[in-house]
Protein backbone atom coordinates (compact mmCIF):
# COMPACT_ATOMS: atom_id res chain seq x y z
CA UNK A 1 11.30 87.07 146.75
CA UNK A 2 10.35 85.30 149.44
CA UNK A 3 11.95 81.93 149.39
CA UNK A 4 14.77 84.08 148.14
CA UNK A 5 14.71 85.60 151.40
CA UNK A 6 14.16 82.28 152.97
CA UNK A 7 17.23 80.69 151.50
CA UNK A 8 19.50 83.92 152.55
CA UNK A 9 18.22 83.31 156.29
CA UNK A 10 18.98 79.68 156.37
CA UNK A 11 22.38 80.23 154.69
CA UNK A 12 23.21 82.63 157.46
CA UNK A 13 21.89 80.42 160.49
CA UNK A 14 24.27 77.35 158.78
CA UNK A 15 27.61 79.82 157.46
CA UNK A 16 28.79 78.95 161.59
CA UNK A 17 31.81 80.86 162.00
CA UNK A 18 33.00 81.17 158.17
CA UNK A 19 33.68 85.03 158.43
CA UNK A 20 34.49 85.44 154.63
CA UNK A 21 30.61 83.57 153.73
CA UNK A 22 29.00 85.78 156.37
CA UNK A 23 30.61 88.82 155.11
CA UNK A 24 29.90 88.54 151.86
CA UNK A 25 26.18 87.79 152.14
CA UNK A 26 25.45 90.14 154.48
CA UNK A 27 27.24 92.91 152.10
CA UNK A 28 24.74 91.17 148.58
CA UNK A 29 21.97 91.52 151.34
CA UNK A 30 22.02 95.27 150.97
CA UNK A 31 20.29 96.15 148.17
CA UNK A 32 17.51 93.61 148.49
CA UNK A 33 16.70 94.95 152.06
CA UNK A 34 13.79 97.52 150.92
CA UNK A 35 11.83 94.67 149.18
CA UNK A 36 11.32 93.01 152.68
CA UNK A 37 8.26 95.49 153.54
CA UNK A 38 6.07 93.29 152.06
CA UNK A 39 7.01 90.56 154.54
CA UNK A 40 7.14 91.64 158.56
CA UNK A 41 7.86 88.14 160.14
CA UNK A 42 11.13 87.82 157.81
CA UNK A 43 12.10 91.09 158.46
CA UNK A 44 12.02 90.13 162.07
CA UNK A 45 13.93 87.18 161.73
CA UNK A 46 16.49 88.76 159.64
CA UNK A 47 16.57 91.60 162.49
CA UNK A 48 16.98 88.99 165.11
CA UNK A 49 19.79 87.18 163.09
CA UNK A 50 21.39 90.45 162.06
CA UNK A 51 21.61 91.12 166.03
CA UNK A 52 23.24 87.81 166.66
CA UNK A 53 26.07 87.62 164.62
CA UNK A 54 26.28 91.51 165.53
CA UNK A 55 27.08 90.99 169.23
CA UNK A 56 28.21 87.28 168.68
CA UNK A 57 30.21 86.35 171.93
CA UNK A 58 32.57 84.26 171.09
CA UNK A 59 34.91 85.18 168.41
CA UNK A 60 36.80 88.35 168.70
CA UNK A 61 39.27 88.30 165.10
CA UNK A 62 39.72 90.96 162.98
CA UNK A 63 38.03 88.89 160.29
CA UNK A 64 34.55 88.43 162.41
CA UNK A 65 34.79 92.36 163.18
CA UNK A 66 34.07 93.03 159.65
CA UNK A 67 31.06 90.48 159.89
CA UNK A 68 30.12 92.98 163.13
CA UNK A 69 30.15 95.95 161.24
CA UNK A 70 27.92 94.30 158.00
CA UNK A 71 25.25 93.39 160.40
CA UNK A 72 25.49 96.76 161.99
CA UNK A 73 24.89 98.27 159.00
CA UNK A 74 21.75 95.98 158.02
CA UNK A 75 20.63 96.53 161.07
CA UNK A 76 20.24 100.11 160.33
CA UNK A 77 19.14 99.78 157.06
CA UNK A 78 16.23 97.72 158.22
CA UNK A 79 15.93 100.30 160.67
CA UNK A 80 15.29 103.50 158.59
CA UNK A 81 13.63 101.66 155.45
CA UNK A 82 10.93 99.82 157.05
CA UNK A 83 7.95 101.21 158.60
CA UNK A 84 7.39 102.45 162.38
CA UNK A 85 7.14 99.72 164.59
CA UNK A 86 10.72 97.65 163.57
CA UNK A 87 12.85 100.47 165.51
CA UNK A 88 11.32 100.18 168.42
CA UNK A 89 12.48 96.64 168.12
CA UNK A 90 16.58 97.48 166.78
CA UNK A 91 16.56 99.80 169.77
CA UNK A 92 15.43 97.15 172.08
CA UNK A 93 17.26 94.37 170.99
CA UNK A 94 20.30 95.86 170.56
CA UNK A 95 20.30 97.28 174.26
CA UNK A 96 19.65 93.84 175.18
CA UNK A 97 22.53 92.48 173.64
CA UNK A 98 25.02 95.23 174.74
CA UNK A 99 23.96 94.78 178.27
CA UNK A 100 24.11 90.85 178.38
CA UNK A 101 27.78 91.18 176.58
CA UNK A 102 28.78 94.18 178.67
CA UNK A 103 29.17 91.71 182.15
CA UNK A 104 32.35 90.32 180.57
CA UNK A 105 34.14 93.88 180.23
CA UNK A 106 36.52 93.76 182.81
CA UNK A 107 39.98 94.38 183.32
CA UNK A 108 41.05 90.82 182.73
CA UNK A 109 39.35 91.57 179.16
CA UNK A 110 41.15 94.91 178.07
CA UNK A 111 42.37 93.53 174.29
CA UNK A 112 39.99 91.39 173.48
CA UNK A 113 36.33 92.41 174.88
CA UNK A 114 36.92 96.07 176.12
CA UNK A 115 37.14 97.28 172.19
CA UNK A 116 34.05 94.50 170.82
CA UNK A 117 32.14 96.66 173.91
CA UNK A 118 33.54 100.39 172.45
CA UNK A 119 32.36 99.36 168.62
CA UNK A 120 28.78 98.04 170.06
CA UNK A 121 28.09 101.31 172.47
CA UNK A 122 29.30 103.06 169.00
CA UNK A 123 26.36 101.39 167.11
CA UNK A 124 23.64 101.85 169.36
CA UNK A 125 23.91 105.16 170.23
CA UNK A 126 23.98 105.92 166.12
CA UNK A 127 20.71 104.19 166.17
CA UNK A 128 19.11 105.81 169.15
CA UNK A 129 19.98 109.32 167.05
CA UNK A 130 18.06 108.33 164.20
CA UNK A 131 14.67 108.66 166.17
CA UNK A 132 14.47 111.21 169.13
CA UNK A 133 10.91 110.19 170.17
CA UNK A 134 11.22 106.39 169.67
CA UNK A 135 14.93 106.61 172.12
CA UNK A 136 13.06 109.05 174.31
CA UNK A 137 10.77 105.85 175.26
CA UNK A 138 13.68 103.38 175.39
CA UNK A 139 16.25 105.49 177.43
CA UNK A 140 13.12 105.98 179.52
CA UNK A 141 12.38 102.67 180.57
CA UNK A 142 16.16 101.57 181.36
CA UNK A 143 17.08 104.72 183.05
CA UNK A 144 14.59 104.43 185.37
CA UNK A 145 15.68 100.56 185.04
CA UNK A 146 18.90 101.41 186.37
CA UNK A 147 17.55 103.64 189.17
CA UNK A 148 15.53 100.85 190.69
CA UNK A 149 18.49 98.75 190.71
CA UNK A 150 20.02 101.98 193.27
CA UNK A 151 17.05 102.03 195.09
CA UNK A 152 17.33 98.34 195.74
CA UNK A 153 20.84 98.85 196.85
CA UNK A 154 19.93 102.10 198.92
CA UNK A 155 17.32 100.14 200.87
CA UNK A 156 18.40 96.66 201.71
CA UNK A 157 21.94 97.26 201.59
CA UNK A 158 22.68 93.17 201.13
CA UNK A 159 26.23 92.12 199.47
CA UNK A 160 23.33 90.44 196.57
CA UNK A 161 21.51 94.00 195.85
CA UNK A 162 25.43 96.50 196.22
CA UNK A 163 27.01 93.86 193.76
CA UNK A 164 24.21 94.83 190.82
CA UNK A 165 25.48 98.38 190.96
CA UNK A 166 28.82 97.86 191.81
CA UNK A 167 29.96 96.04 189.17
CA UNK A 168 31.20 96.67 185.17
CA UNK A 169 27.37 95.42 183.60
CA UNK A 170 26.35 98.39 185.65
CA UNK A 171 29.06 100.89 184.94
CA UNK A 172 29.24 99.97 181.12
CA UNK A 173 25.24 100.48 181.01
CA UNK A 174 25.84 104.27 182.74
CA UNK A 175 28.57 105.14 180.06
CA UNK A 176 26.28 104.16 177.02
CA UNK A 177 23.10 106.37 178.78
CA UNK A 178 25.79 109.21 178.82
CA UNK A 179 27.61 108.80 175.41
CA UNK A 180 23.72 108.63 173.62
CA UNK A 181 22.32 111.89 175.84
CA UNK A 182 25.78 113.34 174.44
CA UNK A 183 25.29 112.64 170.90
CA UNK A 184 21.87 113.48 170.69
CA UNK A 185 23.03 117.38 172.46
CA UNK A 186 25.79 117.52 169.78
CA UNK A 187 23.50 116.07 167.05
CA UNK A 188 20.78 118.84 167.99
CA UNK A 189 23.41 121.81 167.74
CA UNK A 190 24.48 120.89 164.47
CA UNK A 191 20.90 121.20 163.30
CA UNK A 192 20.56 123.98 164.66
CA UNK A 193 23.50 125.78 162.64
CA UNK A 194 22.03 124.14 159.92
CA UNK A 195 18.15 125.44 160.46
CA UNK A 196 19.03 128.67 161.55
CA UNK A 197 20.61 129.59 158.19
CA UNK A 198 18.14 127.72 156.20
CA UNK A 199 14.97 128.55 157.81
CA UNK A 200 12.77 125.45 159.66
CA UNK A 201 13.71 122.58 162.42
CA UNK A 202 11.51 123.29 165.23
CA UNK A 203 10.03 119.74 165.24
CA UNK A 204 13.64 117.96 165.51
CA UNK A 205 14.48 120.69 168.94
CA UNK A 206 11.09 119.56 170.27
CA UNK A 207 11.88 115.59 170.15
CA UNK A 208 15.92 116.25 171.28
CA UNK A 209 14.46 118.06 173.98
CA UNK A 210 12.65 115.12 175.30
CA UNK A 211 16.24 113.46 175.51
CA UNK A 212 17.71 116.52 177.51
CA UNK A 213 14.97 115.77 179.65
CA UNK A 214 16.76 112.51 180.48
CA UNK A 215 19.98 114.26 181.97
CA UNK A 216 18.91 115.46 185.28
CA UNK A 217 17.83 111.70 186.09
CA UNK A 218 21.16 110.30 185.00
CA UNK A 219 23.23 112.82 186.79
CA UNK A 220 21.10 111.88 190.16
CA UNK A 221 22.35 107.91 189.09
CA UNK A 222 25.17 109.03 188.90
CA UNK A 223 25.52 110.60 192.03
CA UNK A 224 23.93 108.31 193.65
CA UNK A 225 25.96 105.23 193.21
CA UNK A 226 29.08 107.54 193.93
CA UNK A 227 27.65 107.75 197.45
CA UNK A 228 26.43 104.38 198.12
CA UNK A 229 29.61 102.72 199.42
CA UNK A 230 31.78 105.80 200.45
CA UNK A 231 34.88 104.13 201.16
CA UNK A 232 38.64 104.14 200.16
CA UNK A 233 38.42 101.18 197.93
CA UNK A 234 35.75 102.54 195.33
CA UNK A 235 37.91 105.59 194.94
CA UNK A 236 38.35 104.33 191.28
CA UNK A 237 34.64 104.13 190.26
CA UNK A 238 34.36 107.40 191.73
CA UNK A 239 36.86 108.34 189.38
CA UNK A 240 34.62 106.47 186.87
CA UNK A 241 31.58 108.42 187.82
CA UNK A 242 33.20 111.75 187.95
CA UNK A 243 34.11 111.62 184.04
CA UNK A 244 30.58 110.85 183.04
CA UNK A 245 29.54 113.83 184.53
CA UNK A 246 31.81 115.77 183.15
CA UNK A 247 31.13 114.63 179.99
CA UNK A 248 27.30 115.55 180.82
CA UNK A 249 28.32 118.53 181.91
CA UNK A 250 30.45 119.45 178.82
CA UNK A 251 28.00 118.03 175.94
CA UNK A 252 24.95 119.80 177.22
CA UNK A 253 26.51 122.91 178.70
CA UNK A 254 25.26 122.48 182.06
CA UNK A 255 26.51 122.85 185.63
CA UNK A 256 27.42 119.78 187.32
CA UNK A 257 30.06 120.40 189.88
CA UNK A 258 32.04 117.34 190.44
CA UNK A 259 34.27 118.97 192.96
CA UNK A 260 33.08 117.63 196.27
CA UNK A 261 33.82 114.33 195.28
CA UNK A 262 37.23 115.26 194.16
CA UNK A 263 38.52 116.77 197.14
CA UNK A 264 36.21 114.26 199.17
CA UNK A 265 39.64 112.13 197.94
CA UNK A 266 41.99 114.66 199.31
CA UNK A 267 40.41 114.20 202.85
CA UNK A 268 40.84 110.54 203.02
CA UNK A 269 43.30 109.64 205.89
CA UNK A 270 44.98 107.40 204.00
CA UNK A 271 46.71 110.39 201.97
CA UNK A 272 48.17 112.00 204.81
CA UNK A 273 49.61 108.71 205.87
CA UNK A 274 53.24 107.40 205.19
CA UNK A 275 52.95 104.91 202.06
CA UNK A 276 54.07 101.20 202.65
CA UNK A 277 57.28 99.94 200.95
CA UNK A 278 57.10 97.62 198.02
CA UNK A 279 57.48 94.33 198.92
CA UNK A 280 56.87 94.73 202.69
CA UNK A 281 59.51 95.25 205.31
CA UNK A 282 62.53 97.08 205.28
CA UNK A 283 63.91 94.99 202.72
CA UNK A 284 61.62 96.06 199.93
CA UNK A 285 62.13 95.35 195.98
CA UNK A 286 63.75 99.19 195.14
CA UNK A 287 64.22 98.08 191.64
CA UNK A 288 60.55 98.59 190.81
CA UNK A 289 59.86 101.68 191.53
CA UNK A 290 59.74 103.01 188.73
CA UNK A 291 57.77 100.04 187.06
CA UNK A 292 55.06 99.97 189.88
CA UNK A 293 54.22 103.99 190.03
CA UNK A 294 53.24 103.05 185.94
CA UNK A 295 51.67 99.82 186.59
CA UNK A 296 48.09 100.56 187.88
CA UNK A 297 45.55 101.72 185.32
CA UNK A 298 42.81 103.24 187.42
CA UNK A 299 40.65 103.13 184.31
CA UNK A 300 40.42 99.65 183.82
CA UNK A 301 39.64 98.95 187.36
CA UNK A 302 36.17 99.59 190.19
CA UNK A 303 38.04 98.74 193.37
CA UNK A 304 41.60 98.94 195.16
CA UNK A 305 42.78 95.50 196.85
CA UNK A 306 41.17 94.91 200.12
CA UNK A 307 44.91 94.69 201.58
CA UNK A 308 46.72 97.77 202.03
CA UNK A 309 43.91 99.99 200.06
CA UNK A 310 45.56 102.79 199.10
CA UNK A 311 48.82 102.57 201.06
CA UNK A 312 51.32 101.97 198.57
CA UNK A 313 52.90 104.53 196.86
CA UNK A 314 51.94 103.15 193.31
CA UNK A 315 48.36 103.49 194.49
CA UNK A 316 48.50 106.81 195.97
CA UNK A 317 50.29 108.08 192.91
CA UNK A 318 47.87 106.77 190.19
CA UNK A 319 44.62 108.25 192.86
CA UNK A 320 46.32 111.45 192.85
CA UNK A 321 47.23 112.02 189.47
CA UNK A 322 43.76 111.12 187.96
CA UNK A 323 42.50 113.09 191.07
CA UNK A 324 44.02 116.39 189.67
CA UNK A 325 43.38 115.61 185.85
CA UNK A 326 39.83 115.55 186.27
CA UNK A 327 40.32 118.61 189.10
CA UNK A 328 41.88 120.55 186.21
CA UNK A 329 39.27 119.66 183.36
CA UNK A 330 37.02 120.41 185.82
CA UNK A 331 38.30 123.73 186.31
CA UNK A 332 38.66 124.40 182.61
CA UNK A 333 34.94 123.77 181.71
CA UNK A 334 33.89 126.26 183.57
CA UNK A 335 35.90 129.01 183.03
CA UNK A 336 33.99 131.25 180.93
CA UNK A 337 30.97 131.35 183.85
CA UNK A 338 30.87 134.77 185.55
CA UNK A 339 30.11 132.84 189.20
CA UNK A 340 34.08 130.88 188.59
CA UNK A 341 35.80 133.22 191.58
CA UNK A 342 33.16 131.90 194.16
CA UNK A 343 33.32 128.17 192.06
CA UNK A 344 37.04 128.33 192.81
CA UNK A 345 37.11 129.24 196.43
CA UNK A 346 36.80 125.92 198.20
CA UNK A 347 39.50 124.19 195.76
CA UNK A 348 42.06 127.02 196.47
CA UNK A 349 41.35 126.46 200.25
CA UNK A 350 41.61 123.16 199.97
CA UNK A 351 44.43 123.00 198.18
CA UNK A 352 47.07 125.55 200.18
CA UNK A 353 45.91 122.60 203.08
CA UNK A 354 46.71 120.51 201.31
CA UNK A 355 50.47 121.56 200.17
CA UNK A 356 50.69 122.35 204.06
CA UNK A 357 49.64 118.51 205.21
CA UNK A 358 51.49 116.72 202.35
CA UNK A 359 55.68 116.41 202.00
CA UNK A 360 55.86 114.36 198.68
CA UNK A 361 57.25 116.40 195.86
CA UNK A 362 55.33 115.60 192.61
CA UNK A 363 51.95 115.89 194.74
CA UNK A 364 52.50 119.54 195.70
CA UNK A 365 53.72 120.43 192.38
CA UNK A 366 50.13 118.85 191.17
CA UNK A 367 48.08 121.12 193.47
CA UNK A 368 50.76 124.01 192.69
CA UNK A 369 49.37 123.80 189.01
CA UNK A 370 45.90 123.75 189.65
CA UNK A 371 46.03 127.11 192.55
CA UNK A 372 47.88 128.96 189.04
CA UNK A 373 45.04 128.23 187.04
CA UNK A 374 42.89 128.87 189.00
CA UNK A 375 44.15 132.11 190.43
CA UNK A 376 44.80 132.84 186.37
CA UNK A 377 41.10 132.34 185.30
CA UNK A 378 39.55 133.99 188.38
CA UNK A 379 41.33 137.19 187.21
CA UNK A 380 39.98 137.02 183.89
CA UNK A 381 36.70 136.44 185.12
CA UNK A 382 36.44 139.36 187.86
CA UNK A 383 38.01 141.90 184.40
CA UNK A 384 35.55 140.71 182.34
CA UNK A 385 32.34 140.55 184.66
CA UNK A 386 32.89 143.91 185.11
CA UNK A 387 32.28 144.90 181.93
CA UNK A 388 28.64 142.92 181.66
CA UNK A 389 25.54 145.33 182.07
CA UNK A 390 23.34 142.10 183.41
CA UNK A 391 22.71 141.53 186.91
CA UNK A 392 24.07 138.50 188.10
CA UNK A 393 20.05 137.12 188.29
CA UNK A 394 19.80 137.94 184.99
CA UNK A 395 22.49 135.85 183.34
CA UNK A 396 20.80 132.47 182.17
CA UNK A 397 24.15 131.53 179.53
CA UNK A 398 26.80 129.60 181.74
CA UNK A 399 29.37 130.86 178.94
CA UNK A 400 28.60 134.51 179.31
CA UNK A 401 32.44 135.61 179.09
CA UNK A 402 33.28 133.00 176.36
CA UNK A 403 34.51 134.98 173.78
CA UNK A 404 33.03 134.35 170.04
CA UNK A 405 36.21 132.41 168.53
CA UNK A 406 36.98 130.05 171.50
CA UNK A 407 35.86 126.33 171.62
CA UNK A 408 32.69 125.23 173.70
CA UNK A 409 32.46 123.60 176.83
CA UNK A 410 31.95 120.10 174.90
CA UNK A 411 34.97 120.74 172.12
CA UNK A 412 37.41 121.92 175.10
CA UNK A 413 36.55 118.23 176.60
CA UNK A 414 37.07 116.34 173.83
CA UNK A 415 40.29 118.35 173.27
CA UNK A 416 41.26 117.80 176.69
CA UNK A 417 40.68 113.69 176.94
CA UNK A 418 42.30 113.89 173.12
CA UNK A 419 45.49 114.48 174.32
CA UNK A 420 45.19 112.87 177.73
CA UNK A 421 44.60 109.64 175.28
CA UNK A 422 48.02 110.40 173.69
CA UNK A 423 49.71 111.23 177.07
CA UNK A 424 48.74 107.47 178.59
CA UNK A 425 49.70 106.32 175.09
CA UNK A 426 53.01 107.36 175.12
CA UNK A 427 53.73 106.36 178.53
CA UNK A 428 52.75 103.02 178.33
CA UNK A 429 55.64 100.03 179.13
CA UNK A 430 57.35 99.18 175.81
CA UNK A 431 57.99 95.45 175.23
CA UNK A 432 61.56 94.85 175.85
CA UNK A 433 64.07 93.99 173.32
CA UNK A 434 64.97 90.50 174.72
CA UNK A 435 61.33 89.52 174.21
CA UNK A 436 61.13 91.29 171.02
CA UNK A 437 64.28 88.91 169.49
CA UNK A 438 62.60 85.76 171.31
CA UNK A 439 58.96 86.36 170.11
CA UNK A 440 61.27 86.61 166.57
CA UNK A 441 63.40 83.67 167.29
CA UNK A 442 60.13 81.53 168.20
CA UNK A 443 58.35 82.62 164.89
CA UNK A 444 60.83 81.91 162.48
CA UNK A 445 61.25 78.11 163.70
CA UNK A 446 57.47 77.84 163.57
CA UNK A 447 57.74 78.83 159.79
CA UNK A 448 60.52 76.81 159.16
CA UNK A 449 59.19 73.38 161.20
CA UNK A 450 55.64 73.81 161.07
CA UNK A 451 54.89 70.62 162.80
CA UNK A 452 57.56 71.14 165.91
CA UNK A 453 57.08 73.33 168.58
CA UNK A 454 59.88 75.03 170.29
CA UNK A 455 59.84 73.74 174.56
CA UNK A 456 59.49 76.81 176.65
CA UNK A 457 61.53 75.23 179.28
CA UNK A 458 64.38 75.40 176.72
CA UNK A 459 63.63 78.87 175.65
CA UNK A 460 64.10 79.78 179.03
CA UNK A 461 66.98 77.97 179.52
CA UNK A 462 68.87 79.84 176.79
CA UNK A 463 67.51 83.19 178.77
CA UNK A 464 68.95 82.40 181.67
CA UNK A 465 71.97 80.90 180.30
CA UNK A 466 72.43 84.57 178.09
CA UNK A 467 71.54 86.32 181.69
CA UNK A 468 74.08 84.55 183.32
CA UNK A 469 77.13 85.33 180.68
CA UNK A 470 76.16 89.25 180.84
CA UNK A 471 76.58 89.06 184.45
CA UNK A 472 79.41 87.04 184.44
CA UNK A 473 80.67 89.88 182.19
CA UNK A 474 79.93 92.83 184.54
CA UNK A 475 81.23 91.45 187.46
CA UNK A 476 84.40 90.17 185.80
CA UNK A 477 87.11 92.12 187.04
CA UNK A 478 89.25 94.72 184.79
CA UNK A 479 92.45 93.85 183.38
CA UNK A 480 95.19 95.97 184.51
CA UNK A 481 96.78 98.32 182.11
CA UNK A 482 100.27 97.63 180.55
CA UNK A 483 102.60 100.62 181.10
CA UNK A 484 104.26 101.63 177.94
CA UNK A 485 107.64 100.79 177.89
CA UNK A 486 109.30 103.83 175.57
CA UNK A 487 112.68 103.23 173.79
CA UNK A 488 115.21 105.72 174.67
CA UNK A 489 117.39 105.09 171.45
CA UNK A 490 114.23 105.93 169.01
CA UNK A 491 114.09 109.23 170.60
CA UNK A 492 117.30 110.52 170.27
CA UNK A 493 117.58 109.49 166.93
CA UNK A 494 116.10 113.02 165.79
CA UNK A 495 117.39 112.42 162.14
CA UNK A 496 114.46 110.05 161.05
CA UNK A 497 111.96 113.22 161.43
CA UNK A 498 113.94 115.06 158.68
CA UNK A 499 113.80 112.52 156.65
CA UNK A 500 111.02 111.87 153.43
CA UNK A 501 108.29 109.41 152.73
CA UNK A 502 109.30 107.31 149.77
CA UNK A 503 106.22 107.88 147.44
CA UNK A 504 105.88 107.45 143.43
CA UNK A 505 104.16 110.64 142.35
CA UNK A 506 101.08 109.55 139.98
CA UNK A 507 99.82 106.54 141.89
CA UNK A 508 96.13 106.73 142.11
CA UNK A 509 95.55 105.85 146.51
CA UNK A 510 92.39 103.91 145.92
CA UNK A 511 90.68 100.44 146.73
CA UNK A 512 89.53 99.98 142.74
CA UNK A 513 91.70 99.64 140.26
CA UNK A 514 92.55 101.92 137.47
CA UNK A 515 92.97 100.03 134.88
């Protein structure tokens, strides 16, 4: 068994990049994986090589992703079969790896390393649910990890120590701490549903617990490095830090207001200024209006452009609109809590201001929506607190008016980023039909000459030659109309009306023949 094991090790150091060789031993490798108890240092090996080709760097093809997911998989099969110590090492290395690859998820990145980032952050935090007291001791040591970089940055406040927090290796790192203290809080619920009807389970609360600890430390990150550089062009990873804590907030059914730092955006002068035109000048591009309002994707993005930071309209749009999505979710997860009148007071004052300071249109119809809901749930609210017997000291729930059949705080969330997904879907730019027919065009010749490539100086010749001629076309002036010249002699003659159509009775009037 050993050399067997041996072999399989060196075969996988020497497959390189052959996807279909690495897949396929690393799927045989499965059911031999319990015998390796008998030998720790290969089991370490094969743990360190599983973790390579897992977060492997370089190649992002579909074929490799299925080479991802079979070393995933060993990876946690080495990680429940064999004794104590080896998670403590999956958990570590695998952080490791996510954080070294997670400094290439940028914007610049968004198809290739973005979703290789989403599948890893999937992986680990299944394995840091598989042991609550083991992940207690590794979310530990890099939360606090992550809070000495802030302190760092809080006390020298050099360009060196505010780039190590303000950047995506950072930002990625916060998003994984939240998604695991999530699902551990939904993994702990479901257990309990489960133990409560079959009897048992107190050990598992005790150990989740120890992970709920964790969420007060996070959320003072959080905060933290939302108030570090408080200036107009980190409104986006503001943004950024704003969702995390509402998904805190929603997965452990805890209060986290996020609303100073929402309408901290509303106060920035730059809103109540009049927006540049496109293109500079007087003479500004109005063709791309409607292109450029669509064109910034605060998501994928930490900081506005140091020139004209937040003074174009496609900038204040995009701030706005994400401003008053989260400003509504916001609104929405709390709306069960018998406090939500008083919650609600600043944002309605704020608001009517703001519909008073601001002239644009879509942006008062924004804050419009959000004063009805809230004015609609405060109503609700001050009905149904009246009906508690509790004292308002007395209330520890923060869903004390939820009724029995509606949706938590954490399944209204997902529902509500759910369908924002399939909004920002559906309004994304569709590739034109021109570039459809050329991509086409391009691949066909490939298949037909496979040694010849087609010169894109020619291809865009032929563009700009079909661009001219539809032009040429519009601007080419109409033809006149010929007046009708009507025969006066054809209608006087008032005798060919009477007169019959010369038709065989019996004739079949059809294209096929009959016989």
């Amino acid at each position: 068994m050993e050399s067997f094991f041996k072999s399989t090790l060196h075969l996988l150091s020497e497959a390189g990049k052959d996807a279909n060789l690495l897949k396929f031993v690393l799927t045989a490798l499965s059911k031999y994986v319990p015998y390796l108890t008998a030998f720790p240092k290969i089991t370490k090996k094969l743990l360190k090589t599983c973790v390579k080709l897992w977060s492997a760097p370089l190649d992002t093809s579909e074929d490799y992703n299925a080479v991802r997911l079979q070393a995933f998989l060993r990876i946690r099969q080495l990680a429940i079969t064999q004794p104590y110590p080896l998670i403590e090492d999956c958990l570590k290395m695998t952080y490791l790896s996510y954080a070294q690859r997670s400094k290439f998820g940028t914007a610049s990145n968004v198809t290739s390393v973005l979703p290789t980032l989403t599948f890893m952050g999937n992986c680990i935090v299944e394995l840091y649910t598989l042991d609550y007291a083991s992940a207690y001791q590794h979310a530990f040591i890099y939360i606090r990890q992550l809070a000495l970089h802030l302190r760092t940055a809080l006390m020298k406040h050099t360009p060196e120590s505010l780039a190590a927090v303000y950047c995506w290796q950072y930002i990625h790192c916060l998003k994984l701490w939240v998604a695991v203290l999530s699902a551990s809080q939904k993994k702990n619920d479901s257990l309990d549903e489960s133990s409560s009807k079959l009897g048992g389970g107190a050990g598992k609360d005790e150990e989740a617990n120890l992970l709920r600890s964790l969420v007060y430390p996070l959320t003072e990150i959080i905060l933290g490095v939302c108030r570090l550089v408080p200036t107009t062009r980190y409104v986006p990873l503001r943004l950024h830090c704003v969702r995390l804590l509402q998904q805190l907030a929603a997965s452990t059914e805890s209060f986290i207001p996020t609303t100073s730092l929402l309408l901290g955006i509303l106060d920035l002068k730059e809103i109540s200024m009049k927006p540049l035109r496109q293109g500079g000048g007087k003479g500004g591009n109005k063709k791309k209006k409607k292109d450029d309002v669509r064109g910034l994707r605060l998501p994928l993005i930490l900081k506005l452009p140091k020139e004209g930071t937040l003074r174009t309209m496609e900038q204040l749009d995009a701030v706005l609109k994400e401003t008053f999505v989260l400003l509504n979710r916001e609104v929405d997860l709390y709306r069960y809590s018998p406090g939500f009148p008083e919650f609600t007071f600043t944002i309605l004052q704020r608001l009517r201001k703001f519909n008073k300071d601001v002239s644009n249109g879509r942006w008062r119809a924004y804050a419009k929506g959000t004063i009805e809901l809230c004015d609609k749930y405060s109503a609700l609210v001050i009905q149904g607190r009246s009906t508690l017997v509790d004292a308002p000291k007395d209330i520890r729930r923060l869903e004390a008016l939820k009724p029995t059949n509606t949706p938590s705080m954490g399944k209204r969330y997902e529902a509500s980023v759910a369908k924002e997904k399939r909004l920002e879907a559906a309004t994304q730019p569709v590739m034109k039909a021109k570039t459809k027919a050329s991509l086409n065009a391009d691949g066909e010749g490939s298949k037909m000459k496979s040694g010849n490539k087609r010169n894109s100086d020619e291809v865009n010749d032929e563009s700009d030659s079909e661009e001219e001629a539809q032009k040429r076309k519009k601007t080419k002036p109409r033809a006149k109309k010929k007046k009708a010249v009507v025969n006066e002699a054809d209608l006087k003659n008032v005798e060919a009306l009477n007169e019959e159509d010369e038709v065989e009775e019996g004739i079949v009037w059809s294209d096929s023949d009959s016989d």
